[in-house]
Every structure is written in C-alpha cells, then in structure tokens.
C-alpha atoms as a PDB file:
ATOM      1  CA  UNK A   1      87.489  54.031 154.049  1.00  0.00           C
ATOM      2  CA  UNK A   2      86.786  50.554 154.238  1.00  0.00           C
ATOM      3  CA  UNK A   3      89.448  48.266 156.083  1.00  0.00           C
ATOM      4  CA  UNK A   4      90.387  44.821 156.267  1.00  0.00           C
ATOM      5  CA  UNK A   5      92.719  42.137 157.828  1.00  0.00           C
ATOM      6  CA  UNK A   6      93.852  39.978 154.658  1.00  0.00           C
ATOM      7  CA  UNK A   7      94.926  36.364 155.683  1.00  0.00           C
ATOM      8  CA  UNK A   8      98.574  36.114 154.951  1.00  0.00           C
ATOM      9  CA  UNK A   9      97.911  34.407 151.849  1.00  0.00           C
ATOM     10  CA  UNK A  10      96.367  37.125 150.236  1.00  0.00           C
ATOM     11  CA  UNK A  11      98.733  39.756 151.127  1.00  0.00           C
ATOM     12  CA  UNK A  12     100.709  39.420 148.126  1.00  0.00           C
ATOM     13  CA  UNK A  13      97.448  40.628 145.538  1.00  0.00           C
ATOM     14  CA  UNK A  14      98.338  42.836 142.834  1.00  0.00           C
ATOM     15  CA  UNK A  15      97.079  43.296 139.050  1.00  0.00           C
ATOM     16  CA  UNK A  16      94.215  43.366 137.794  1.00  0.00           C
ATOM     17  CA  UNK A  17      90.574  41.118 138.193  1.00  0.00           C
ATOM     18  CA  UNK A  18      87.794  42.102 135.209  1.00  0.00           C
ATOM     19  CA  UNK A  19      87.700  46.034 135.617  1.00  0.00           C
ATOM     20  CA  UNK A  20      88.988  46.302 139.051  1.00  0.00           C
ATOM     21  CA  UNK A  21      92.884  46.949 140.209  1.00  0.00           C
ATOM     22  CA  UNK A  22      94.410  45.627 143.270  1.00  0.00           C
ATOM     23  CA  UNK A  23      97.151  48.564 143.826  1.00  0.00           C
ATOM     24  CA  UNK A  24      99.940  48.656 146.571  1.00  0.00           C
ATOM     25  CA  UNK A  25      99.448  52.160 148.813  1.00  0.00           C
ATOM     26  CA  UNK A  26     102.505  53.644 151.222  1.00  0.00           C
ATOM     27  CA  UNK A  27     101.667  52.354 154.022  1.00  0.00           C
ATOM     28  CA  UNK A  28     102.300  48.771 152.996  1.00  0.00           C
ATOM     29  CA  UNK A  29      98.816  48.181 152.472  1.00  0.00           C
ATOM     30  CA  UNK A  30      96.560  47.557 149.474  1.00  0.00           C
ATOM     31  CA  UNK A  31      93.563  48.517 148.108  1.00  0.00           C
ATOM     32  CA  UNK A  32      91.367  47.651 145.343  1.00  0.00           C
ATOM     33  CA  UNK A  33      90.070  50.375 142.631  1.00  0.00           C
ATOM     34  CA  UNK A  34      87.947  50.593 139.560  1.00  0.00           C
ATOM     35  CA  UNK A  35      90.453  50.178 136.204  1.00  0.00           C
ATOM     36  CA  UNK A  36      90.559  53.695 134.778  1.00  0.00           C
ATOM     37  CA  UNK A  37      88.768  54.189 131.423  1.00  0.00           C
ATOM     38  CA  UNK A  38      92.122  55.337 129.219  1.00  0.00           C
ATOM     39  CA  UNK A  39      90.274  54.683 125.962  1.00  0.00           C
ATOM     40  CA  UNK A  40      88.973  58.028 125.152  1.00  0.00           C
ATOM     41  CA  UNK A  41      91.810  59.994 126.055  1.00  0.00           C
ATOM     42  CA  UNK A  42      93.397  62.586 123.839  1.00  0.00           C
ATOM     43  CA  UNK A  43      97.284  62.365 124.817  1.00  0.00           C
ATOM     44  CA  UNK A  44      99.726  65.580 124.019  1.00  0.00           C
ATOM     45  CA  UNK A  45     102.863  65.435 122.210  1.00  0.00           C
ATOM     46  CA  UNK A  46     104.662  66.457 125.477  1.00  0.00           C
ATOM     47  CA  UNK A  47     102.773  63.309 127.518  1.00  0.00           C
ATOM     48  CA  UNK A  48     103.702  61.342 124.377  1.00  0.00           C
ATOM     49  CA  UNK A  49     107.386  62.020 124.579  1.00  0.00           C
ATOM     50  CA  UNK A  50     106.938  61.474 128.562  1.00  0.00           C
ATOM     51  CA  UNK A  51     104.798  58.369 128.352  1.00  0.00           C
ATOM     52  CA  UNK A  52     107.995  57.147 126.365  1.00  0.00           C
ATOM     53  CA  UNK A  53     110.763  58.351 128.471  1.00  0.00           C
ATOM     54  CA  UNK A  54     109.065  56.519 131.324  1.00  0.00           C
ATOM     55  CA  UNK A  55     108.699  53.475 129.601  1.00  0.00           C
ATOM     56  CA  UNK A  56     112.548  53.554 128.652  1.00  0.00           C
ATOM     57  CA  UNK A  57     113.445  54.406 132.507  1.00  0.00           C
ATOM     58  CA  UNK A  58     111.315  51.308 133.483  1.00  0.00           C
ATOM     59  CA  UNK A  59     113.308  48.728 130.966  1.00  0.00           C
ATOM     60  CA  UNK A  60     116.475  50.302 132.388  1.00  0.00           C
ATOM     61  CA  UNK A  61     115.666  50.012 136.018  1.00  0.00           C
ATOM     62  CA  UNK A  62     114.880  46.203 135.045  1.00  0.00           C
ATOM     63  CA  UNK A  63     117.973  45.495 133.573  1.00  0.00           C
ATOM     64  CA  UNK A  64     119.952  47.110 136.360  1.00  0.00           C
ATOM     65  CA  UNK A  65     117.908  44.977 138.663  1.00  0.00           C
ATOM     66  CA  UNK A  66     119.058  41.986 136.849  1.00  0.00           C
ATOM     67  CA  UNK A  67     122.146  42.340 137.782  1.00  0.00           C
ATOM     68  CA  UNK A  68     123.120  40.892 140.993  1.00  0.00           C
ATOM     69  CA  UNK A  69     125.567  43.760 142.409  1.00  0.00           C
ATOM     70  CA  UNK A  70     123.014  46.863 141.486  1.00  0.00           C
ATOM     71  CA  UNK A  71     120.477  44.772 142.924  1.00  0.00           C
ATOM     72  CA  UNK A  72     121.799  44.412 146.356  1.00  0.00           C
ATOM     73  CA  UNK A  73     122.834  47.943 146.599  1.00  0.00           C
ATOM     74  CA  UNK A  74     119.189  49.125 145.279  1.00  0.00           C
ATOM     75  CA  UNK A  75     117.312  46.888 147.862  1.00  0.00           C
ATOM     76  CA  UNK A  76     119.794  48.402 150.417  1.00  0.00           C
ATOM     77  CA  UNK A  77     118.676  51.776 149.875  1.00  0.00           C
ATOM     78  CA  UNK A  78     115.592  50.991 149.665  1.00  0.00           C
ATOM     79  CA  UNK A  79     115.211  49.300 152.690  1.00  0.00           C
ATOM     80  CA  UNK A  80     116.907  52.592 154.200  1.00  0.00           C
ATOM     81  CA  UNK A  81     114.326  54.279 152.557  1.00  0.00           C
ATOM     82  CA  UNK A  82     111.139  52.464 152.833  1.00  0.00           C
ATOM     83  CA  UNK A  83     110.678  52.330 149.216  1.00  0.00           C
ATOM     84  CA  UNK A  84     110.947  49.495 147.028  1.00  0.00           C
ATOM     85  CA  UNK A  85     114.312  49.016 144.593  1.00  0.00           C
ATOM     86  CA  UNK A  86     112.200  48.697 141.364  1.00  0.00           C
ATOM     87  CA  UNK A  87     110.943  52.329 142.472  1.00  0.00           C
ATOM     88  CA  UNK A  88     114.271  54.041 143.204  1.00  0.00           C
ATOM     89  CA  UNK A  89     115.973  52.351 140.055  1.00  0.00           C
ATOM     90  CA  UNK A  90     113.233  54.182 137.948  1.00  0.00           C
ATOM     91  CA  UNK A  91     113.393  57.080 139.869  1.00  0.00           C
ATOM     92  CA  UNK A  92     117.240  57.043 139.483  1.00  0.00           C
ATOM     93  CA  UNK A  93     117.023  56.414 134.848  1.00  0.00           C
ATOM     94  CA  UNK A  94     114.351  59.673 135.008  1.00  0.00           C
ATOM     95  CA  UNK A  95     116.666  61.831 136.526  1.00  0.00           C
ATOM     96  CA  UNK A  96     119.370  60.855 134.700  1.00  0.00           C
ATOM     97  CA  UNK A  97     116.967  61.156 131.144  1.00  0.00           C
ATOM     98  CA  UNK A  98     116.194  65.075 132.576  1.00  0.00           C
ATOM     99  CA  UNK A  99     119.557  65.867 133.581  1.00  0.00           C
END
C-alpha cells in the first residue's frame, strides 16, 4: 500500500472528488478509493428496513450531538475510546433500535 505524508493542510480531506472517495481509516489516517457502483444493486426487504433504521440512528445521534451537555460527555468517551462521538452516538441509537 501506497503511503504518504499530507501537508497539514490537507489532513482534513474527506468526501468525495468525480468517482473517487477520500475515506478516514483507524489509524487516523486516510485513504482515497474508487466510489462504489450502488446503481445496479438489488436491495432485500431486510437491508431495506436496516438501510432505514440506520438512517434514523444517524439523525438521532445528530440531534444528541447538538446538544451541548450530550456532546461533551460523547467526545469524552470518545476520546477514552479512540473513536469519534458522531460514531459512538450512532452506535449508542442502534442498540437502543435492537434492544
């Protein structure tokens, strides 16, 4: 695999550029990828129903994040945890949509 130093102006790429996807990884690096083609894809009614829980548990973990107090205890964690808040607040709406 292909590594590189970014200046510290680039460090903060994400999204996408024409049909390529700059992607964090878990190391606190990033790396660029080819956009997957989605378009032919033939989704299930279970992926369909999980596609939309998901979706719900990422609105929820951004209103929880917009509050001030739930903010400052999700970045604490995650800063425990070397993840980022936006990650454990969805991680924390899915469990609760299972359980």
């Amino acid at each position: 695999m292909t590594k590189a130093k970014l200046n510290p102006i680039l460090l903060e790429l994400h999204g996408k550029m024409g049909d390529m996807v700059f992607r964090r990884i878990r190391n606190g690096g990033i790396s660029l990828i080819r956009k997957a083609d989605m378009s032919k894809v033939k989704w299930s009614a279970a992926q369909i129903a999980q596609r939309k829980r998901f979706r719900e548990a990422v609105a929820l973990a951004h209103q929880a994040l917009a509050d001030p107090a739930q903010r400052a205890e999700y970045e604490r964690s995650a800063a425990k945890t070397g993840k980022r808040a936006i990650e454990l607040a969805i991680s924390d709406f899915v469990r609760k949509q299972k359980g």
